[in-house]
Protein backbone atom coordinates (compact mmCIF):
# COMPACT_ATOMS: atom_id res chain seq x y z
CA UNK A 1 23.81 -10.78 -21.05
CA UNK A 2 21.93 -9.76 -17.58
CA UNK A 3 22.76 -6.43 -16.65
CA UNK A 4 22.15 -5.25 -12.43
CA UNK A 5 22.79 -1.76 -11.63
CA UNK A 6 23.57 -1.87 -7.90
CA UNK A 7 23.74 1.44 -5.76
CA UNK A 8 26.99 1.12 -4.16
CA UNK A 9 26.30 4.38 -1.88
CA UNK A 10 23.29 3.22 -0.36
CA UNK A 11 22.31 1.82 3.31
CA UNK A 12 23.52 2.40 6.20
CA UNK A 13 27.41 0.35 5.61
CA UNK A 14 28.10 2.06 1.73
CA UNK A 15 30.19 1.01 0.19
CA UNK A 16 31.55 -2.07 2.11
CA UNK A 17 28.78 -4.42 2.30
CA UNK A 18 27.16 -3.48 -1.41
CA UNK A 19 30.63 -4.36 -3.00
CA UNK A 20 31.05 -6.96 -0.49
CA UNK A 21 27.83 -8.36 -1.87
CA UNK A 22 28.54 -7.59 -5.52
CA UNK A 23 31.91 -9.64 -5.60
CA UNK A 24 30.09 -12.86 -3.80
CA UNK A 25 27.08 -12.79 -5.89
CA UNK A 26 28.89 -12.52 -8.87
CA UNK A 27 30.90 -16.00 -7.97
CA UNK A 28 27.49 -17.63 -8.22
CA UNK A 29 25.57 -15.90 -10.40
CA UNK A 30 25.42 -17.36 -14.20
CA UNK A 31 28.72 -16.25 -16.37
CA UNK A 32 26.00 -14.15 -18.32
CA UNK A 33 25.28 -11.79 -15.72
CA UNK A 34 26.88 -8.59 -14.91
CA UNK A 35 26.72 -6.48 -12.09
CA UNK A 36 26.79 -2.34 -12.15
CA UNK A 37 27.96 -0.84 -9.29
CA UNK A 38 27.10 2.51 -9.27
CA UNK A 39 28.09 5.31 -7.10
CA UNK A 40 31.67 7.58 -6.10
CA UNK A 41 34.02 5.49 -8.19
CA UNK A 42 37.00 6.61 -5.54
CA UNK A 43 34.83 5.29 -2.76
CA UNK A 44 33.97 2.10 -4.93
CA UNK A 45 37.64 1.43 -6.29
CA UNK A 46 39.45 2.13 -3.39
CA UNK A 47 36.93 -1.35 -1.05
CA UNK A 48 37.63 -3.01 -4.22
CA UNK A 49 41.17 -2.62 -3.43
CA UNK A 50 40.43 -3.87 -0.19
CA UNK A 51 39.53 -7.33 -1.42
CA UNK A 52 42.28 -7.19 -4.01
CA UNK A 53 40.31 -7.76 -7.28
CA UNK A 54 37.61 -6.33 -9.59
CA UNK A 55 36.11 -9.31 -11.23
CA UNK A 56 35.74 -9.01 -15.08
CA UNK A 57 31.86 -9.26 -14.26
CA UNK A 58 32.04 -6.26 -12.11
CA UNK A 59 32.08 -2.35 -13.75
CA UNK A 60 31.92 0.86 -12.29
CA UNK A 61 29.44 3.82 -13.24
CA UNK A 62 30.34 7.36 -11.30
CA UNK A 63 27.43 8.95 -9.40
CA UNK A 64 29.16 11.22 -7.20
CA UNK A 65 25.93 12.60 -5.17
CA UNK A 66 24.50 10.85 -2.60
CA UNK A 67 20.69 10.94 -0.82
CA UNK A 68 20.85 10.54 2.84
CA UNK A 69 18.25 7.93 4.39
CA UNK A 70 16.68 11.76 6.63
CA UNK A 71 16.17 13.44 3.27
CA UNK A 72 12.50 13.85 1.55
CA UNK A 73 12.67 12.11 -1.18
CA UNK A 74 11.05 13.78 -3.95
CA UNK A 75 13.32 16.96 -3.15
CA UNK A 76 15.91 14.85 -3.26
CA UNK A 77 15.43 12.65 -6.07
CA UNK A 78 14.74 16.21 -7.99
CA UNK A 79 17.87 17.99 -6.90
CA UNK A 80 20.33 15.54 -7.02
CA UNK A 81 20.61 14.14 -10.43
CA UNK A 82 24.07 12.55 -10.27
CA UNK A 83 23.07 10.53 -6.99
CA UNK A 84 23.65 6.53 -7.43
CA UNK A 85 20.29 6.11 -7.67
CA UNK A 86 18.84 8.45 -10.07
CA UNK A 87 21.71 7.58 -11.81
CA UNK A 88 21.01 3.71 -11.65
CA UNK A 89 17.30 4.08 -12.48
CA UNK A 90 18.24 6.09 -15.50
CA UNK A 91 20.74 3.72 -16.73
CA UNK A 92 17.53 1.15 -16.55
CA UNK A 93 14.84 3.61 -18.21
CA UNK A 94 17.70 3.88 -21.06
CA UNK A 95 18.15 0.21 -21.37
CA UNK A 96 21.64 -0.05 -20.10
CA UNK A 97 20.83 -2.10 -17.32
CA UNK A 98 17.97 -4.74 -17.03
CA UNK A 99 17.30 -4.12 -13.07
CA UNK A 100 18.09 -1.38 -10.48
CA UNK A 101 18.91 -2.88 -6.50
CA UNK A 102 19.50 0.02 -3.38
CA UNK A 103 19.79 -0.70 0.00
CA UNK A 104 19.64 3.57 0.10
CA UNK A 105 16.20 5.92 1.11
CA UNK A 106 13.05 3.88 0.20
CA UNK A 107 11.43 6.80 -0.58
CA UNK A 108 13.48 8.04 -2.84
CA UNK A 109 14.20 4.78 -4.46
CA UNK A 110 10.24 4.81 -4.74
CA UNK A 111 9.70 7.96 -6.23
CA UNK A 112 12.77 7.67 -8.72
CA UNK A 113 11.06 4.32 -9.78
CA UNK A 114 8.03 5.94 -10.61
CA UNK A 115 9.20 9.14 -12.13
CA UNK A 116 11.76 7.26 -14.49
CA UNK A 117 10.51 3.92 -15.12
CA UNK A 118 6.70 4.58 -14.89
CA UNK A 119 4.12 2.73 -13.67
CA UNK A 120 2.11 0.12 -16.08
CA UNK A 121 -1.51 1.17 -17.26
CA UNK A 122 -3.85 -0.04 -15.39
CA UNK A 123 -1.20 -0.38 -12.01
CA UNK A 124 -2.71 2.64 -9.48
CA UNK A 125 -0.01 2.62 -7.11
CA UNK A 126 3.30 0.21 -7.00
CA UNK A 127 3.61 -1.90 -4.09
CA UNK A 128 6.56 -2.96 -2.07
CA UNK A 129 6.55 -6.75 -1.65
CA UNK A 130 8.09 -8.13 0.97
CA UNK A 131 8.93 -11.94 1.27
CA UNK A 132 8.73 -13.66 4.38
CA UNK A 133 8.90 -17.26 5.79
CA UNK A 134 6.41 -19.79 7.14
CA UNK A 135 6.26 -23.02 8.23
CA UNK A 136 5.34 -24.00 4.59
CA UNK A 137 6.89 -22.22 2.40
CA UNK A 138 7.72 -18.91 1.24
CA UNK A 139 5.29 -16.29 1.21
CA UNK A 140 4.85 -12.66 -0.40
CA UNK A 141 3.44 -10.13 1.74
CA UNK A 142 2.36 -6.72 0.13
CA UNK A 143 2.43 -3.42 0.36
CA UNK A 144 5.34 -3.39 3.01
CA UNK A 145 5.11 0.27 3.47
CA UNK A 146 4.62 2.00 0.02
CA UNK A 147 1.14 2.95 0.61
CA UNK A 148 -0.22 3.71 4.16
CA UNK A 149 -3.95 4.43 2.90
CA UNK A 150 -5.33 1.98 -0.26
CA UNK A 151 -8.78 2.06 -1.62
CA UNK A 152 -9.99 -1.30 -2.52
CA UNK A 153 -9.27 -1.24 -6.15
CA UNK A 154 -5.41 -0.82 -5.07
CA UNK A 155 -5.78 -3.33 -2.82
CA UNK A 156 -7.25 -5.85 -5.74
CA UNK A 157 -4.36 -4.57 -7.75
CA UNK A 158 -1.56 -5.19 -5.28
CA UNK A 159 -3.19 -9.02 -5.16
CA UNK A 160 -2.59 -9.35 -9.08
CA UNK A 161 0.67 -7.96 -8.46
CA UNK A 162 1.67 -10.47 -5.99
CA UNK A 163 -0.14 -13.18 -7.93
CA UNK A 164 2.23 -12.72 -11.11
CA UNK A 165 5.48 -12.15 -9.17
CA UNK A 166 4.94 -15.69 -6.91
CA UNK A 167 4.02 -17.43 -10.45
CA UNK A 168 7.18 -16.11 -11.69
CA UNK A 169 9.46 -16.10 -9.10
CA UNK A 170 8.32 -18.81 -6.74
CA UNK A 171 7.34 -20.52 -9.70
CA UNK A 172 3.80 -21.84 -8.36
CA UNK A 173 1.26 -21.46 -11.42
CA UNK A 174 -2.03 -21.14 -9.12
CA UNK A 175 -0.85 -18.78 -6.49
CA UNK A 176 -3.56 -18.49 -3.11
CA UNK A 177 -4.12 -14.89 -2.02
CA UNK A 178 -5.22 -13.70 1.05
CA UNK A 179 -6.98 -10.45 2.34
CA UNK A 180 -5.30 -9.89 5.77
CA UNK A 181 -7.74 -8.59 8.00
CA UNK A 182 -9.19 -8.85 11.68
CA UNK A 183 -11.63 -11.48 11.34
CA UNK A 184 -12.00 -14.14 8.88
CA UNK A 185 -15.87 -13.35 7.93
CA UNK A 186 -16.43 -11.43 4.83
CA UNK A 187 -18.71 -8.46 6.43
CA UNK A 188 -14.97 -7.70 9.14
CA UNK A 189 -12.89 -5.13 8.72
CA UNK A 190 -12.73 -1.15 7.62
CA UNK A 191 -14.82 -0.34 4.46
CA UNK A 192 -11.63 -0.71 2.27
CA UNK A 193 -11.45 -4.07 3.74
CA UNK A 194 -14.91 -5.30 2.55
CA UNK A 195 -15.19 -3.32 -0.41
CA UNK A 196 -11.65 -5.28 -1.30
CA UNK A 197 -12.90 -8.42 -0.16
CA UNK A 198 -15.84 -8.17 -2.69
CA UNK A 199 -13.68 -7.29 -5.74
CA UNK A 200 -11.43 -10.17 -4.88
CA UNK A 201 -13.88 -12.65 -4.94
CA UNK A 202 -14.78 -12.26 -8.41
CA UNK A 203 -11.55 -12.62 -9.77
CA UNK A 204 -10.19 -15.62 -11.97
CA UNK A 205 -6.65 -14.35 -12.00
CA UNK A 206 -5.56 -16.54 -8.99
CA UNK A 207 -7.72 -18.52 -5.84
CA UNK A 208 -9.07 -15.52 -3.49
CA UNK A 209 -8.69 -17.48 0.08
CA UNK A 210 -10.63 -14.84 1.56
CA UNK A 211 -9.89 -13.19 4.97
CA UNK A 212 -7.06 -14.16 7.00
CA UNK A 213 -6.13 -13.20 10.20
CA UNK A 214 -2.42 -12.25 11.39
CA UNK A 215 -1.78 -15.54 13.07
CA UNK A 216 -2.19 -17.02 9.56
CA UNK A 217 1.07 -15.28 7.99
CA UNK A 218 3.47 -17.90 9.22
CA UNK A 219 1.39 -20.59 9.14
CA UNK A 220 1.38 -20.51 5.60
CA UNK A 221 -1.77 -20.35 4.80
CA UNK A 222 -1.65 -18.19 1.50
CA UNK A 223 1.01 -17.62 -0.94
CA UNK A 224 0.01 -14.16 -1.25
CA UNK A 225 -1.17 -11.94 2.18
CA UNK A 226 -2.49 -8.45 0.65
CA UNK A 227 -3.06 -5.41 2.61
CA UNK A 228 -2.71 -1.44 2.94
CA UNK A 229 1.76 -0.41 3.61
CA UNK A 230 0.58 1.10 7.35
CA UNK A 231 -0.31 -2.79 8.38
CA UNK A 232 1.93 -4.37 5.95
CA UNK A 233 5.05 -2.17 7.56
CA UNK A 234 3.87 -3.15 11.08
CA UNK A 235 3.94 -6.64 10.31
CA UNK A 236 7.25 -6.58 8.52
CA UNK A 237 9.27 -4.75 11.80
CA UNK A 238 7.23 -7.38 14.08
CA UNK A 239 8.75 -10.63 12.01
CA UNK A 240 12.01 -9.14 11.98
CA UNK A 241 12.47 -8.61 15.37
CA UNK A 242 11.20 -12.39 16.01
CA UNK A 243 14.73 -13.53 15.40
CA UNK A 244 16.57 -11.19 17.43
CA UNK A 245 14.40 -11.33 20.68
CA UNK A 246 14.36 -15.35 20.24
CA UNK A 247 18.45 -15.15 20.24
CA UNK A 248 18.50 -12.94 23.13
CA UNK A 249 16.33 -15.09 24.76
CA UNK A 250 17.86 -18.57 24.13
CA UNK A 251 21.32 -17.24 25.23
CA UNK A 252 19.96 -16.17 28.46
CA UNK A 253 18.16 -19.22 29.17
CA UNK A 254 20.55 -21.89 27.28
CA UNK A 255 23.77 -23.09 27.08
CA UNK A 256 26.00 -21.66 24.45
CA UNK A 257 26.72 -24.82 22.56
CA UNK A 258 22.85 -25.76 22.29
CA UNK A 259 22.08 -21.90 20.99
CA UNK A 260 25.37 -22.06 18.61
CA UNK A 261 24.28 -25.67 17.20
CA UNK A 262 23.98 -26.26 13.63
CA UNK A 263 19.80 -26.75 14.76
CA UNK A 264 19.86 -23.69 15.85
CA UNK A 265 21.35 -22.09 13.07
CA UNK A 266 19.10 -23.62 10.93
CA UNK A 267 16.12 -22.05 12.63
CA UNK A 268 17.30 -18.36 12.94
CA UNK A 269 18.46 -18.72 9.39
CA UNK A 270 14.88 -19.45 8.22
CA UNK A 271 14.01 -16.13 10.32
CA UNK A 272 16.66 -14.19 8.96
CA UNK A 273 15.83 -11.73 6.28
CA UNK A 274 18.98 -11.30 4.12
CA UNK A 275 18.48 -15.10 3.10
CA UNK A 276 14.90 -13.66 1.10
CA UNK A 277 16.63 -11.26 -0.87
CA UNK A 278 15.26 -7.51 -1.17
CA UNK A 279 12.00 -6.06 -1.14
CA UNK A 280 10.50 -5.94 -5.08
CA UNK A 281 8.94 -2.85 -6.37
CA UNK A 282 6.27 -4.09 -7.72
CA UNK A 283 4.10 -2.54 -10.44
CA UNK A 284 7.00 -0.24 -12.34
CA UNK A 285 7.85 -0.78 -15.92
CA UNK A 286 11.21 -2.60 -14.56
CA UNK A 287 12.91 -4.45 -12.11
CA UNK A 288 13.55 -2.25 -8.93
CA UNK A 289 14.43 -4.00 -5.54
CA UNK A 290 14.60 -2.39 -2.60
CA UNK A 291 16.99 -3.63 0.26
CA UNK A 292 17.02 -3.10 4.20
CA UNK A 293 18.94 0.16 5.09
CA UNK A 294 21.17 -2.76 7.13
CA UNK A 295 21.38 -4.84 4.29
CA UNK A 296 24.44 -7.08 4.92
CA UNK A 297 26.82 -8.87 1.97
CA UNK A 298 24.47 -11.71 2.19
CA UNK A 299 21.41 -9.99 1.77
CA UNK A 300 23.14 -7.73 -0.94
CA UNK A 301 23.97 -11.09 -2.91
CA UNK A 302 20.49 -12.81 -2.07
CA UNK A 303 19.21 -9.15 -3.53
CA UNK A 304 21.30 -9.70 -6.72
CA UNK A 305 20.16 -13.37 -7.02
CA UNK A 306 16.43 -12.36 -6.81
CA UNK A 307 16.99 -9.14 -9.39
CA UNK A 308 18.43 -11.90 -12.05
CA UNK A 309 15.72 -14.32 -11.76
CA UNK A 310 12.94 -11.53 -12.31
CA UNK A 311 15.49 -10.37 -15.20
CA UNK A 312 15.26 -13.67 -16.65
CA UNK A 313 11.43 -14.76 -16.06
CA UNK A 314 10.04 -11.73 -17.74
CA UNK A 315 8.51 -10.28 -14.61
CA UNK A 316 7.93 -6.74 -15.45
CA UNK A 317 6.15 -8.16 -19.23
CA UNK A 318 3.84 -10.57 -17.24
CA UNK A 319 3.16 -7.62 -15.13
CA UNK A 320 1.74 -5.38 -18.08
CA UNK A 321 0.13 -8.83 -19.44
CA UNK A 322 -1.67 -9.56 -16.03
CA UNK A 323 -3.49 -5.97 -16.50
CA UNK A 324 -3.85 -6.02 -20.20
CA UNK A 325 -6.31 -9.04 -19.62
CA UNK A 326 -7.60 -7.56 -16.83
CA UNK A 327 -9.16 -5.01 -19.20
CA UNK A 328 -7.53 -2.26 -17.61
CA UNK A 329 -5.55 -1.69 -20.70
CA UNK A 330 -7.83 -0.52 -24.33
């Protein structure tokens, strides 16, 4: 039995769209898996109500406290012990659960991740990884935000990071990584950037693709696109805009039926980030996934969906072996 704690009071439409989420996810999901929803039971029981059911699937942990998405987070995360997400990450440190999924404060999720779970030895800093489309297939894009300055060690590491979680959850056994940067020659970039590039190219974990530049990303050139969270954040609110300014754009300049066509549909769908799932924290002795603070029902289940399938793959051991034969573990 699969166990996902989901934080029921977190993002900006708690509870609605989390339960909304919970009860279609857990129509698809294998009968084995069970989904936590944690947070003000009231609040919880009484959308339940709304949709007339609580599937057998579904339970109910109380966290009555809640951490607004303005709040620091370590303050927060420190003061607030019965918030859904402490509580949720402690339910996974203690083995109750087998992942931990919040649409809630990023930072806090972040920092509870840490604190309770831990970070593997040899992992410097967790990464956020954030999976986005190209005209191949998907790719994995990290850090997303987690870390605004890297040194080039943490850079390496957020490329073995990505290596094992596309192996694992893309299920492609020789993933490509690339070093996203402004030029394509090795002596570009900041000194992070070549010191990074230098450490990558000696490694046998995965094929080192060298530099790319940003018109690469949806190309599809690389499975794995590796740089510091300031650029990595940047590029994540450009690509998610792309589908909204296109749709404003074709319904100026088109006819309705063209823009609402099933073609159409197609294309903003492949643009539309609720159909990737959440954002993995990668690098914690767990399963953490962090959603958008506008995470819909969709993007809730796609969340839930993704959380099972690094449940189920062993991500979080592959992680630890990944660094163990690295040598960064005696």
């Amino acid at each position: 039995m699969a166990r996902i704690a989901l934080d029921a009071s977190g993002g900006d439409f708690a509870p609605a769209q989390p339960v909304a989420g919970a009860l279609e996810a857990v129509q698809n999901l294998p009968a084995n898996c069970e989904i936590v929803l944690v947070g003000s039971r009231s609040e919880i029981e009484a959308e339940l109500a709304k949709h007339g059911r609580q599937p057998d699937r579904i339970s109910i942990v109380d966290a009555p406290e809640k951490i607004g998405m303005d709040e620091k987070p370590l303050a927060a995360v420190r003061s607030k012990r019965k918030s859904s997400i402490v509580t949720g990450l402690q339910l996974h440190r203690q083995g109750e659960v087998d992942a931990f999924i919040s649409a809630g404060n990023t930072g806090a999720v972040m920092a509870a991740s840490t604190l309770l779970l831990g970070l593997h030895d040899g992992v410097e800093r967790p990464a956020i990884g954030t999976v986005l489309p190209s005209m191949k297939e998907e790719i994995l894009l990290l850090d997303a935000g987690a870390n605004v300055d890297c040194s080039p060690r943490e850079l390496m590491g957020f490329a073995q990071l990505g290596a094992v979680y596309v192996r694992d959850v893309f299920e492609r056994p020789d993933p490509v990584v690339g070093l996203l940067n402004i030029g394509e020659e090795s002596e570009k970039g900041n000194a992070a950037a070549k010191e990074a590039y230098a450490l990558l190219k000696t490694t046998t974990h995965f094929t080192f693709a060298g530099n790319i530049e940003g018109s690469d990303i949806l190309v599809g050139r690389c499975d794995v696109v590796v740089c510091d969270g300031f650029v990595g954040n940047i590029v994540l609110k450009l690509i998610e805009s792309v589908a909204r300014t296109f749709d404003g754009m074709f319904r100026t300049a088109l006819d309705a039926s063209i823009v609402d066509s099933e073609a159409m549909k197609e294309v903003f769908h492949f643009l539309d980030y609720s159909s990737y799932g959440g954002a993995p924290l990668l690098g914690v002795q767990g399963v953490t996934i962090i959603c958008h603070g506008r995470s819909s029902s969709r993007a809730i289940a796609s969340a839930l969906r993704v959380a099972l399938r690094a449940v189920n793959v062993h991500l979080s051991d592959h992680i630890h072996d990944e660094f163990v034969e690295d040598g960064a573990v005696a």
